[in-house]
N, C-alpha and C. Protein backbone atom coordinates (compact mmCIF):
# COMPACT_ATOMS: atom_id res chain seq x y z
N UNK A 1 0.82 -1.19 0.00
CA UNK A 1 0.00 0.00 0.00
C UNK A 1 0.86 1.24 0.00
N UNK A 2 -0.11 2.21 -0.73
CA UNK A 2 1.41 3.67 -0.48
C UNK A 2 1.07 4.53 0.64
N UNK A 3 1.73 5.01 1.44
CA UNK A 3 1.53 5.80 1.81
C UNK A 3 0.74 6.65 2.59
N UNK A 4 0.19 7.03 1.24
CA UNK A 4 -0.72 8.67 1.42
C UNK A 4 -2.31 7.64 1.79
N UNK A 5 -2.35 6.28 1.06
CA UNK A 5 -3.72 5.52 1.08
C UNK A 5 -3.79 4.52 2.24
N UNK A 6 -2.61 4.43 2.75
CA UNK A 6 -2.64 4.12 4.34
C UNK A 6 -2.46 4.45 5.24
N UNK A 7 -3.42 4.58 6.45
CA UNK A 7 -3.67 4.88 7.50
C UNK A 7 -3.54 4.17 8.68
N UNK A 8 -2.40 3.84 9.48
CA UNK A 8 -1.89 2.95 10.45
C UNK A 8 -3.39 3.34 11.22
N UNK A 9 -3.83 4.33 12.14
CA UNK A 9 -4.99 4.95 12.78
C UNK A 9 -5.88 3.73 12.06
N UNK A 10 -6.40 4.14 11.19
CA UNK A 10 -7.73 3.64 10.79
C UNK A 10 -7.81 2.43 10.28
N UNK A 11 -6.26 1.80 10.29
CA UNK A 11 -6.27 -0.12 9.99
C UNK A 11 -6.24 -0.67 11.07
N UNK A 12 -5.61 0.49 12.55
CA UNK A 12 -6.02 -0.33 13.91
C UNK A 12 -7.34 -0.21 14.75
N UNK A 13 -8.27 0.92 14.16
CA UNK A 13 -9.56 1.26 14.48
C UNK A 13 -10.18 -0.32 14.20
N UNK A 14 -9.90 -0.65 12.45
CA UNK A 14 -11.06 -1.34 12.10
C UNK A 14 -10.24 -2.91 12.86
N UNK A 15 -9.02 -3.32 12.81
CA UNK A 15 -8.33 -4.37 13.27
C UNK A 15 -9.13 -4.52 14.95
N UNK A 16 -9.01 -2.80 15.61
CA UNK A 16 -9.37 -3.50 17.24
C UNK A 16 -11.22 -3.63 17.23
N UNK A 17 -12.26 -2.70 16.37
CA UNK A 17 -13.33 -3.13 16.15
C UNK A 17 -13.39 -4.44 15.66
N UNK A 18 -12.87 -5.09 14.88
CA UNK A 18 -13.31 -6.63 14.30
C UNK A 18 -12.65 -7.32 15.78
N UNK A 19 -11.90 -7.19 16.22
CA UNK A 19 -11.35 -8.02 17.58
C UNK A 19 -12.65 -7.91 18.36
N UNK A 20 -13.06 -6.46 18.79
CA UNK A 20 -13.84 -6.41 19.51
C UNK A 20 -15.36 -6.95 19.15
N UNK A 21 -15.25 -7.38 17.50
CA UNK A 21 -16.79 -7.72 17.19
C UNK A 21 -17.03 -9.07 17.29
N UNK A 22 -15.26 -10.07 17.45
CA UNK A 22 -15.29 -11.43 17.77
C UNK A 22 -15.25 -12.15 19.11
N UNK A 23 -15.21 -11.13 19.92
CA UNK A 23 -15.36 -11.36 21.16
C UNK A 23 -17.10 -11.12 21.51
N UNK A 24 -17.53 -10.25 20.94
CA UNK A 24 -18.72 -9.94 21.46
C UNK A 24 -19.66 -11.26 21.04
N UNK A 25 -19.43 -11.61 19.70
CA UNK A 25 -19.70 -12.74 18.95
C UNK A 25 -19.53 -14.11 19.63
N UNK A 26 -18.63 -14.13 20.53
CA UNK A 26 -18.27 -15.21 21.58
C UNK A 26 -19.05 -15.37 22.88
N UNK A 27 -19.13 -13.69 23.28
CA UNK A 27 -20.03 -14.05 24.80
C UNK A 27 -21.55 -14.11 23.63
N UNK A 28 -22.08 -13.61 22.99
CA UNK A 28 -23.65 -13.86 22.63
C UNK A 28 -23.01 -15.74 22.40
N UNK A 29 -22.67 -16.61 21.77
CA UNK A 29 -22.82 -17.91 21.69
C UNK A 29 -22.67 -18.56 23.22
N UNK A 30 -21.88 -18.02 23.98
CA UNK A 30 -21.45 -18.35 24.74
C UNK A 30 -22.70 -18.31 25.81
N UNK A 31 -23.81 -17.26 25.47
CA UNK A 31 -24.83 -16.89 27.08
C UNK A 31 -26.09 -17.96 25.95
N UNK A 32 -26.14 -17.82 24.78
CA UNK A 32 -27.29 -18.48 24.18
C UNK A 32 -26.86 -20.15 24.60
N UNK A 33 -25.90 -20.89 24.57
CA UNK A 33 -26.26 -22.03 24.84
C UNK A 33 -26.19 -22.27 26.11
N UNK A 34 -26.11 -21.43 27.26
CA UNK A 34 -26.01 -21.17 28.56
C UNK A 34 -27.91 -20.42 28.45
N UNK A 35 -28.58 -20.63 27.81
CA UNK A 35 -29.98 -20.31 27.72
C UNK A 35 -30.24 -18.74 28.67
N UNK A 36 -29.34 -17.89 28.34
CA UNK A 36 -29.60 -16.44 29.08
C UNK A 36 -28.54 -15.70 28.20
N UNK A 37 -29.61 -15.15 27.11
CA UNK A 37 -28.68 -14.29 26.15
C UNK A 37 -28.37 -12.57 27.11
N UNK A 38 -27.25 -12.14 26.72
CA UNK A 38 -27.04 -10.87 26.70
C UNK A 38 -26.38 -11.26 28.97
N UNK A 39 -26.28 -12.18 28.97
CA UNK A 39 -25.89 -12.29 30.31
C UNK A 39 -24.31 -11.74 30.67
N UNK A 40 -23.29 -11.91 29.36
CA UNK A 40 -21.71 -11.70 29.83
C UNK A 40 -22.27 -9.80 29.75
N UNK A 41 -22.26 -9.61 28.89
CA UNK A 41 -22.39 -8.25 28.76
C UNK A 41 -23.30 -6.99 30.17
N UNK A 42 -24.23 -8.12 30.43
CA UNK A 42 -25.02 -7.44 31.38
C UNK A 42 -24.26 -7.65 33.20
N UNK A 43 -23.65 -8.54 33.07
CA UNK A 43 -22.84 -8.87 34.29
C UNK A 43 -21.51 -7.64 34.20
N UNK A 44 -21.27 -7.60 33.08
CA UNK A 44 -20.12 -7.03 32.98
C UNK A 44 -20.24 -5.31 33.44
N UNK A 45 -21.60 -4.83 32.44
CA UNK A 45 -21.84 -3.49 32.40
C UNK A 45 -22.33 -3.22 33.90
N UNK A 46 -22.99 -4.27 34.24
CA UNK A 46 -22.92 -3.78 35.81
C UNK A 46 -21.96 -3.84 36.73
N UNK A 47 -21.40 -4.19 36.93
CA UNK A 47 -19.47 -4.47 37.31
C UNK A 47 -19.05 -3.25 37.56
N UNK A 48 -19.37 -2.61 35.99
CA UNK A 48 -18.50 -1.08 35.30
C UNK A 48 -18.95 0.17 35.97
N UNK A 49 -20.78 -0.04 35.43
CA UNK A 49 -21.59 1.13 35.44
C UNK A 49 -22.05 1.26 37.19
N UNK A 50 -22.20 0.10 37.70
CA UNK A 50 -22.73 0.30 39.16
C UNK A 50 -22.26 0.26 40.43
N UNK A 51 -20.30 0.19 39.74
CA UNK A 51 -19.38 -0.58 40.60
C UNK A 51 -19.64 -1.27 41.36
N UNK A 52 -19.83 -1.28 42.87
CA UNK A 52 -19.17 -2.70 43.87
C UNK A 52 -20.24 -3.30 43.96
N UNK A 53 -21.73 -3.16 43.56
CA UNK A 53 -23.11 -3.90 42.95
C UNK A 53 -22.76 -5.10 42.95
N UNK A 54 -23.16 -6.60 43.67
CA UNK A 54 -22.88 -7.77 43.41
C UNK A 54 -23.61 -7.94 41.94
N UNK A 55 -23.38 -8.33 40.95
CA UNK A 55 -23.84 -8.98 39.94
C UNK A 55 -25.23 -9.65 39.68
N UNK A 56 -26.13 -9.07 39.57
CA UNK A 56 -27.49 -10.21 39.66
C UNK A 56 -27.61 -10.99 38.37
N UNK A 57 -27.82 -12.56 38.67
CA UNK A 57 -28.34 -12.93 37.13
C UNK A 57 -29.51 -12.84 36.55
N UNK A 58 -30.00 -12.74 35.78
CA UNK A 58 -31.23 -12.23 35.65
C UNK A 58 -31.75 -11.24 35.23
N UNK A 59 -31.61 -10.53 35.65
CA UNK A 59 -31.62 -9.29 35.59
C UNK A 59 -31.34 -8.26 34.73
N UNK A 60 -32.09 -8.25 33.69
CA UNK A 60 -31.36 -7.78 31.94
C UNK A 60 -31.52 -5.79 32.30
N UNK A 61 -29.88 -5.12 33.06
CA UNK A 61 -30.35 -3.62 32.19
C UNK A 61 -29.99 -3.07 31.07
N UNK A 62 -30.92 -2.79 29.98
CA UNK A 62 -30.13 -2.40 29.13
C UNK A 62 -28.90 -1.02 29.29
N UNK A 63 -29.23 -0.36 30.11
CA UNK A 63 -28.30 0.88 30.21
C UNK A 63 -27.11 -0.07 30.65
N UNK A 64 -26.44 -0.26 30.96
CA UNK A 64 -25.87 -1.18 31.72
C UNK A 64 -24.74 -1.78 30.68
N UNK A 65 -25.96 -2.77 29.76
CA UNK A 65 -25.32 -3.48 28.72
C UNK A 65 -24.90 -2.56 27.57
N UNK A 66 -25.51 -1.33 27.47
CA UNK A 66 -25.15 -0.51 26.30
C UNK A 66 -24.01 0.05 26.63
N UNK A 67 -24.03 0.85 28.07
CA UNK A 67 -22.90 1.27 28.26
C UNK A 67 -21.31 0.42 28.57
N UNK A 68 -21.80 -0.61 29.01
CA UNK A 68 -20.59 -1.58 28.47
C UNK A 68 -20.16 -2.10 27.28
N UNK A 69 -21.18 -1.88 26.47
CA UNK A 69 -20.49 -2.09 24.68
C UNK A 69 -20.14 -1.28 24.37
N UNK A 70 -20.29 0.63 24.28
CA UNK A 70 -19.43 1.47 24.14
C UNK A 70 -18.06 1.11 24.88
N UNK A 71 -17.81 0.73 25.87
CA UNK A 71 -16.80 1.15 26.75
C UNK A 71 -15.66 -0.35 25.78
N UNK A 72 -16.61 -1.08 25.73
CA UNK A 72 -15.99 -2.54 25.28
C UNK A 72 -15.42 -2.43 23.84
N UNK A 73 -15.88 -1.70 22.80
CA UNK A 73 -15.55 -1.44 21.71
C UNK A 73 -14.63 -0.25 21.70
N UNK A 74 -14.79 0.57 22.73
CA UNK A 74 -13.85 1.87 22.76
C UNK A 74 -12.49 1.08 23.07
N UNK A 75 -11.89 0.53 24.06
CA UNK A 75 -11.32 -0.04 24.43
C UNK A 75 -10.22 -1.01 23.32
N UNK A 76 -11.37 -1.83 22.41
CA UNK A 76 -10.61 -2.66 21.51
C UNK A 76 -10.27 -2.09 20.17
N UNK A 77 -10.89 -0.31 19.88
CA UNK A 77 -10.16 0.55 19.45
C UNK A 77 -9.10 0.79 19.47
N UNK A 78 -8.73 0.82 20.74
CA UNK A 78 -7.62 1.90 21.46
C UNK A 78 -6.43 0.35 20.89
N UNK A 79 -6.67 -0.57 21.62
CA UNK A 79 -6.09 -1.54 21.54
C UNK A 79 -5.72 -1.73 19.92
N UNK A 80 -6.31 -1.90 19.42
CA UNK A 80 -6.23 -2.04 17.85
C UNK A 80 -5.11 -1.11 17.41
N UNK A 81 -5.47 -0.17 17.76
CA UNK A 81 -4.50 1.37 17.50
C UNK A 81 -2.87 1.15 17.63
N UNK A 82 -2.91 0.88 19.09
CA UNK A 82 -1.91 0.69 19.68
C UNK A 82 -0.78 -0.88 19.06
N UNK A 83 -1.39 -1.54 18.68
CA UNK A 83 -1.06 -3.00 17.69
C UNK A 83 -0.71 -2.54 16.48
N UNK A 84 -1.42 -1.84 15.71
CA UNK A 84 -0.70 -1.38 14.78
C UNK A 84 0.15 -0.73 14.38
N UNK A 85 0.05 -0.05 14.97
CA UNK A 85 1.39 0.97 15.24
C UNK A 85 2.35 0.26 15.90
N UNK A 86 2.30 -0.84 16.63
CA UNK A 86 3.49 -1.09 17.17
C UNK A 86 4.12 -2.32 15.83
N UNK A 87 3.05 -2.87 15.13
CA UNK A 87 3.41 -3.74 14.12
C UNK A 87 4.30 -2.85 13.17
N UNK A 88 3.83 -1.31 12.71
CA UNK A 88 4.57 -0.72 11.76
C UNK A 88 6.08 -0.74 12.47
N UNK A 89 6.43 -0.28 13.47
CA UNK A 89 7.77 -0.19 13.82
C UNK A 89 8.52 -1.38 14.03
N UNK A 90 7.96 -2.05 14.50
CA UNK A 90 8.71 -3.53 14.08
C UNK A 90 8.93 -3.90 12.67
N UNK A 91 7.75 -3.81 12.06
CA UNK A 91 8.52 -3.62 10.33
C UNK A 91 9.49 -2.72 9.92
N UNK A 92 9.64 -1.61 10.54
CA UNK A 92 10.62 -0.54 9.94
C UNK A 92 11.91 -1.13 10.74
N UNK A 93 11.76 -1.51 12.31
CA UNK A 93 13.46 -1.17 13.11
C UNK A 93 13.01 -2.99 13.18
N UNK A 94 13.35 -4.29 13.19
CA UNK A 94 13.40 -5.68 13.52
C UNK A 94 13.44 -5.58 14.69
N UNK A 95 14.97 -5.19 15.44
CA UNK A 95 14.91 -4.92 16.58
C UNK A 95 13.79 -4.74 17.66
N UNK A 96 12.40 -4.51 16.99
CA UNK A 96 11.39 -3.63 18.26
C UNK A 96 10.27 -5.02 18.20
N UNK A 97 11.04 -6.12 17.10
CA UNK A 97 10.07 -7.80 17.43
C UNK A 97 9.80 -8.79 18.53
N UNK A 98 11.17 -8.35 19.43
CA UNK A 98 10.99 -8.76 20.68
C UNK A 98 10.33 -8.38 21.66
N UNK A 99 10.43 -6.64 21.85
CA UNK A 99 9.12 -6.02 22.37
C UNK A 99 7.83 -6.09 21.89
N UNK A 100 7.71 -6.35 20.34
CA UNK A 100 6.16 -6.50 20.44
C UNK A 100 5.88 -7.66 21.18
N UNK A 101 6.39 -9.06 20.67
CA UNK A 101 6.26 -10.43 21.28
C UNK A 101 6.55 -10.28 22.41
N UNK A 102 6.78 -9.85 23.08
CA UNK A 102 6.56 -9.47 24.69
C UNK A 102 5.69 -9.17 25.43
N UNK A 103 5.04 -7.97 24.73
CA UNK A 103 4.09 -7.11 24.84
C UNK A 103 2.65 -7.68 24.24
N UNK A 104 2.81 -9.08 23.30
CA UNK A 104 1.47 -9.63 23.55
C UNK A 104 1.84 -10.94 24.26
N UNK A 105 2.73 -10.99 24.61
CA UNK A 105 2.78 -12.14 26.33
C UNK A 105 2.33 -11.97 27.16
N UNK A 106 2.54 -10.30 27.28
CA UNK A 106 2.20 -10.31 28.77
C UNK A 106 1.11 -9.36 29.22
N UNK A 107 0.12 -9.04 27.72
CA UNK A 107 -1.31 -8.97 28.18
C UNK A 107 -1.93 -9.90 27.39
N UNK A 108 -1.61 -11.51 27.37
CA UNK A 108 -2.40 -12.21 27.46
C UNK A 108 -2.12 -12.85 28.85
N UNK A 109 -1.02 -12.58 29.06
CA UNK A 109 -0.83 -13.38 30.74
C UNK A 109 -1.95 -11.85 31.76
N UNK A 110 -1.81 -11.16 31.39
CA UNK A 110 -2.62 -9.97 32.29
C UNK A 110 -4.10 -10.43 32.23
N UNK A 111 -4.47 -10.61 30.46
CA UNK A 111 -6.06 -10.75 30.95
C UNK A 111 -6.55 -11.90 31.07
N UNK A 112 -5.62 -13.20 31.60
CA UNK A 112 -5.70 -14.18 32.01
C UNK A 112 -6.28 -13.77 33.85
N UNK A 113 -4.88 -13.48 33.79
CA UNK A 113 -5.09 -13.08 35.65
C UNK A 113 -6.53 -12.21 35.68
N UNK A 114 -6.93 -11.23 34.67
CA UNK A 114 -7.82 -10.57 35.05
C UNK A 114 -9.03 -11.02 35.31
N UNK A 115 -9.21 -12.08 34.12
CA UNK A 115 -10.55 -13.12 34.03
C UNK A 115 -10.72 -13.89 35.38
N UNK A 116 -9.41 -14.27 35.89
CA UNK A 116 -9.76 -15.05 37.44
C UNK A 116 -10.22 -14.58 38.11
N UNK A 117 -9.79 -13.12 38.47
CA UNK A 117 -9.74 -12.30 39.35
C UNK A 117 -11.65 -11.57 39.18
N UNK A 118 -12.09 -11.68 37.68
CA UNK A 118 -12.93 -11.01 37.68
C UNK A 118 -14.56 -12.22 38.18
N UNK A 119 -13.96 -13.19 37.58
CA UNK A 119 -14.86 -14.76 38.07
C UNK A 119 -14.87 -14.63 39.76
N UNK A 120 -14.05 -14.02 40.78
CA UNK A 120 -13.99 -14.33 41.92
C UNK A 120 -15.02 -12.80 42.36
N UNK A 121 -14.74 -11.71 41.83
CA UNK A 121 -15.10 -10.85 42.37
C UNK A 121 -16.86 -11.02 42.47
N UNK A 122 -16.96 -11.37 40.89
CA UNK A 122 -18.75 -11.12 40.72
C UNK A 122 -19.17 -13.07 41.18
N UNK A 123 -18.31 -13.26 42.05
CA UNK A 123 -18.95 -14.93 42.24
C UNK A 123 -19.59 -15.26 41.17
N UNK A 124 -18.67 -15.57 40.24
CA UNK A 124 -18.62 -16.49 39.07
C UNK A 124 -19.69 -16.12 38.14
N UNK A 125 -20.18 -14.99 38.31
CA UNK A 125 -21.46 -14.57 37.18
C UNK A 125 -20.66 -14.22 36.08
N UNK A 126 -19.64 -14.01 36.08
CA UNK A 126 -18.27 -14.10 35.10
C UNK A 126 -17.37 -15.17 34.97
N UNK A 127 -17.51 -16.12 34.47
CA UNK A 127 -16.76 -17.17 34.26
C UNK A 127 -15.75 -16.93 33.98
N UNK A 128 -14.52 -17.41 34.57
CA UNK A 128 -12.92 -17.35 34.10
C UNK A 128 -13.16 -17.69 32.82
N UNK A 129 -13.11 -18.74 32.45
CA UNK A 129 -13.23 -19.29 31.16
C UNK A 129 -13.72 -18.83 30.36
N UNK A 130 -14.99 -18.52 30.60
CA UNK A 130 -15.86 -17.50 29.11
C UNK A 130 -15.17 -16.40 29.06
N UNK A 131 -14.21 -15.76 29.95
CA UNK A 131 -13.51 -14.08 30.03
C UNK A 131 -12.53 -14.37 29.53
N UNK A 132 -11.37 -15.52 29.58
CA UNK A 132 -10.60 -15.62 29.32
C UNK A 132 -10.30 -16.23 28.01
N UNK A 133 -11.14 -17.32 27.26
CA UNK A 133 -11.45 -17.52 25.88
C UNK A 133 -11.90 -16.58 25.26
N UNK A 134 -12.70 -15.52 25.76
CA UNK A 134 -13.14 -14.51 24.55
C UNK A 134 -12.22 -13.83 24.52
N UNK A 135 -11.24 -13.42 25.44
CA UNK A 135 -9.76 -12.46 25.36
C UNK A 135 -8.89 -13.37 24.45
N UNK A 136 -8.75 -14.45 24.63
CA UNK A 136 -7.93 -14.89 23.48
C UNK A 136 -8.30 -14.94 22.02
N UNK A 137 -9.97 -15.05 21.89
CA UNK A 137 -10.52 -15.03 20.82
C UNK A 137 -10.21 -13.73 19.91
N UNK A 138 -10.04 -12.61 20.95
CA UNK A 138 -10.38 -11.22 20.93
C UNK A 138 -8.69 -11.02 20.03
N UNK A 139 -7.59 -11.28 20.96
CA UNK A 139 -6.30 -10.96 20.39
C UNK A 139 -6.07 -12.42 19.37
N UNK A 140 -6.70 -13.33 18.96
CA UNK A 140 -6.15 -14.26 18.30
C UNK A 140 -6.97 -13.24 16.53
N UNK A 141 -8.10 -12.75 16.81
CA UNK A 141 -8.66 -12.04 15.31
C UNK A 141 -7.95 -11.19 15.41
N UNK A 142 -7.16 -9.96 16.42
CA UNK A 142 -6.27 -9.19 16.18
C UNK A 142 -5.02 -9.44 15.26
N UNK A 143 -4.52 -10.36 15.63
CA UNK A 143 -3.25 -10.92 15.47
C UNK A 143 -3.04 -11.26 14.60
N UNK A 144 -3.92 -11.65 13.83
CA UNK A 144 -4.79 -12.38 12.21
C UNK A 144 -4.52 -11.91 11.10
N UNK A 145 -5.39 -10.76 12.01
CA UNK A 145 -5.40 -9.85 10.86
C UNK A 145 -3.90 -8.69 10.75
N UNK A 146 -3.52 -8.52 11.89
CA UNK A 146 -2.23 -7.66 11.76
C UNK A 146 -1.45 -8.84 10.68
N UNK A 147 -0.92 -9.78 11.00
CA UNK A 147 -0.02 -10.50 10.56
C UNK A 147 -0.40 -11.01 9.17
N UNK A 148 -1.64 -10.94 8.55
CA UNK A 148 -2.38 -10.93 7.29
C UNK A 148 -2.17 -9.96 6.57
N UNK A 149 -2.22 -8.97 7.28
CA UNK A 149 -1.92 -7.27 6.74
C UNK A 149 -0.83 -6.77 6.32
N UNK A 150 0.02 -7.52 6.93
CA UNK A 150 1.99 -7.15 7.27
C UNK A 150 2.77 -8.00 6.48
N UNK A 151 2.96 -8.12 4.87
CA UNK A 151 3.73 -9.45 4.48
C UNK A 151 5.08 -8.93 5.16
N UNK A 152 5.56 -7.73 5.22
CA UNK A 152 6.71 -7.19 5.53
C UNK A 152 7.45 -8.02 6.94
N UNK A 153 6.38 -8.11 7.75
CA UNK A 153 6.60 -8.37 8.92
C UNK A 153 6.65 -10.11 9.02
N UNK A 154 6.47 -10.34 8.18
CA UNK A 154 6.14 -12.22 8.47
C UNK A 154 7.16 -12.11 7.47
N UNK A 155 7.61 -11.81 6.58
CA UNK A 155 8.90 -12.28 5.87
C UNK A 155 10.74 -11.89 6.60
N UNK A 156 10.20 -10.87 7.67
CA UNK A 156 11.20 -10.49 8.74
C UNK A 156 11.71 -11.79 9.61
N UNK A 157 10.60 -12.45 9.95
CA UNK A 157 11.17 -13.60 10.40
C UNK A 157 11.55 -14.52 9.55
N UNK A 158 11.67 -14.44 8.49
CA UNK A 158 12.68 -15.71 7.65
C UNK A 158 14.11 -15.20 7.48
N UNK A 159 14.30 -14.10 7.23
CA UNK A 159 15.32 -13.59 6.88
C UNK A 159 15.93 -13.59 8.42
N UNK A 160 15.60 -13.30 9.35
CA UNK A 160 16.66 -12.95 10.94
C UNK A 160 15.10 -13.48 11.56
N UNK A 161 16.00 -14.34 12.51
CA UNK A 161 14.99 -15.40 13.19
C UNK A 161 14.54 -14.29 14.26
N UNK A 162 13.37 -14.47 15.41
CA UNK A 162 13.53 -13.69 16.73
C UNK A 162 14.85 -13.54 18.03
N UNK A 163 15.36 -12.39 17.78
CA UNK A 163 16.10 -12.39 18.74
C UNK A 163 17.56 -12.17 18.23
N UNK A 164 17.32 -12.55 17.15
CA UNK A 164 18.78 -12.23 16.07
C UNK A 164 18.85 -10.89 15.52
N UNK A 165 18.13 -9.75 15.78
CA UNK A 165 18.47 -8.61 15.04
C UNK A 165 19.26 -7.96 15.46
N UNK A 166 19.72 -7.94 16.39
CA UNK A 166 21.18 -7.57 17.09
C UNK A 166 22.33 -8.39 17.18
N UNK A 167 23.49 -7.98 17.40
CA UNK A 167 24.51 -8.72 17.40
C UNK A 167 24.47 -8.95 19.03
N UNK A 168 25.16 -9.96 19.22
CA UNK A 168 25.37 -10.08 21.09
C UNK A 168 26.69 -9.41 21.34
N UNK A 169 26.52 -9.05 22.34
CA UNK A 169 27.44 -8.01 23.23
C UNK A 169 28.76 -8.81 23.50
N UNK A 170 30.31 -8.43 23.42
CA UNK A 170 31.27 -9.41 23.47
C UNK A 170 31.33 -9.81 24.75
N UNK A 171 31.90 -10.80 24.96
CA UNK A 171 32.05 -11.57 26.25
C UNK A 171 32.94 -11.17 27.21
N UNK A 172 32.41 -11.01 28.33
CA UNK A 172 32.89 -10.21 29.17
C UNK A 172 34.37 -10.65 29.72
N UNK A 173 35.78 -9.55 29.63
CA UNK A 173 36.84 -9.68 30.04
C UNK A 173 37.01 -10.80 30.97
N UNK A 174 38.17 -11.66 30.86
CA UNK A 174 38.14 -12.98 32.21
C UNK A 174 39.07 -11.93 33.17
N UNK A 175 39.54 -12.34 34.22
CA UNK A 175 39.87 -12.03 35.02
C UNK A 175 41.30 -12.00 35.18
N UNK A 176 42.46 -11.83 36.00
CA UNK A 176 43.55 -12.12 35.91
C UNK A 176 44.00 -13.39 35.10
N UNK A 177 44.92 -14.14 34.49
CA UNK A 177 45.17 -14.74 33.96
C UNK A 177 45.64 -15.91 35.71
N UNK A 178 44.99 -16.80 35.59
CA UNK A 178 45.14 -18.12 36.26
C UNK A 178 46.07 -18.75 36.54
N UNK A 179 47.22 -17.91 37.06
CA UNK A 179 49.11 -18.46 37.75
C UNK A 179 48.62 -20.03 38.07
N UNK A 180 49.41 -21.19 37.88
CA UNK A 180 50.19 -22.12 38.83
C UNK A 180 50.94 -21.94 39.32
């Protein structure tokens, strides 16, 4: 693509919206064969919107659930944003491949912990599992599509494996030379 007709902004808008539209896509399958549609979302928005509110099941508000899908899609915006842009600079400097691959280690290890943490708070009206599969669902369509998007970046790793874009640092001076 040239240039002037690409927009890092607006390929991570639509990259973190489709993340965010496969996750949402996950809790609706996920509450329909659990026979209580719109339940992750409505547990959630009350969580957000009503803070320390124990969770009721049942209990469908829509304000609640709306305002947690703004907040939920704003969010996988931002995220999107932030992925792409970090994909462009790893295509430009190699060097910055280890920080990205880092940096999606360790917020999938974050919204791992978060999903536990969030299953304990609302006594399980949030399932670890349903929070934590739709987060992977969520960064696995991210990831998809960045790396679909990027031949630049997937042909980086054939040419210099991870971790090879630098030279290693020489080996550090020995010490006095070892008399008998």
């Amino acid at each position: 693509m040239h240039a002037e007709t690409h927009s890092p902004t607006r390929e991570g808008l639509l990259v973190g919206l489709l993340g965010g539209g496969a996750v949402a896509l996950w809790w609706v399958l996920v509450d329909l064969l659990q026979g209580s549609p719109f339940a992750t979302p409505n547990a959630f928005g009350q969580l957000f919107v009503e803070g320390n509110r124990p969770v009721a099941q049942g209990e469908l508000d829509a304000g609640s659930i709306a305002a947690f899908l703004v907040g939920h899609f704003a969010m996988f915006a931002v995220l999107g944003i932030v992925l792409i842009r970090l994909v462009h600079l790893a295509t430009e400097r190699w060097e910055l491949r280890m920080g990205l691959w880092l940096g999606i280690v360790l917020t999938t290890a974050w919204l791992a912990f978060h999903s536990y943490a969030l299953a304990i708070y609302t006594r399980h009206a949030l399932p670890w599992w349903a929070t934590a599969v739709g987060a992977l669902v969520g960064i696995a369509t991210m990831l998809t599509l960045a790396w679909r998007r990027h031949p630049a970046l997937r042909r980086s790793f054939g040419s210099v494996p991870l971790a090879d874009e630098v030279e290693s640092p020489p080996a550090a001076p020995r010490g006095p030379a070892h008399r008998t």
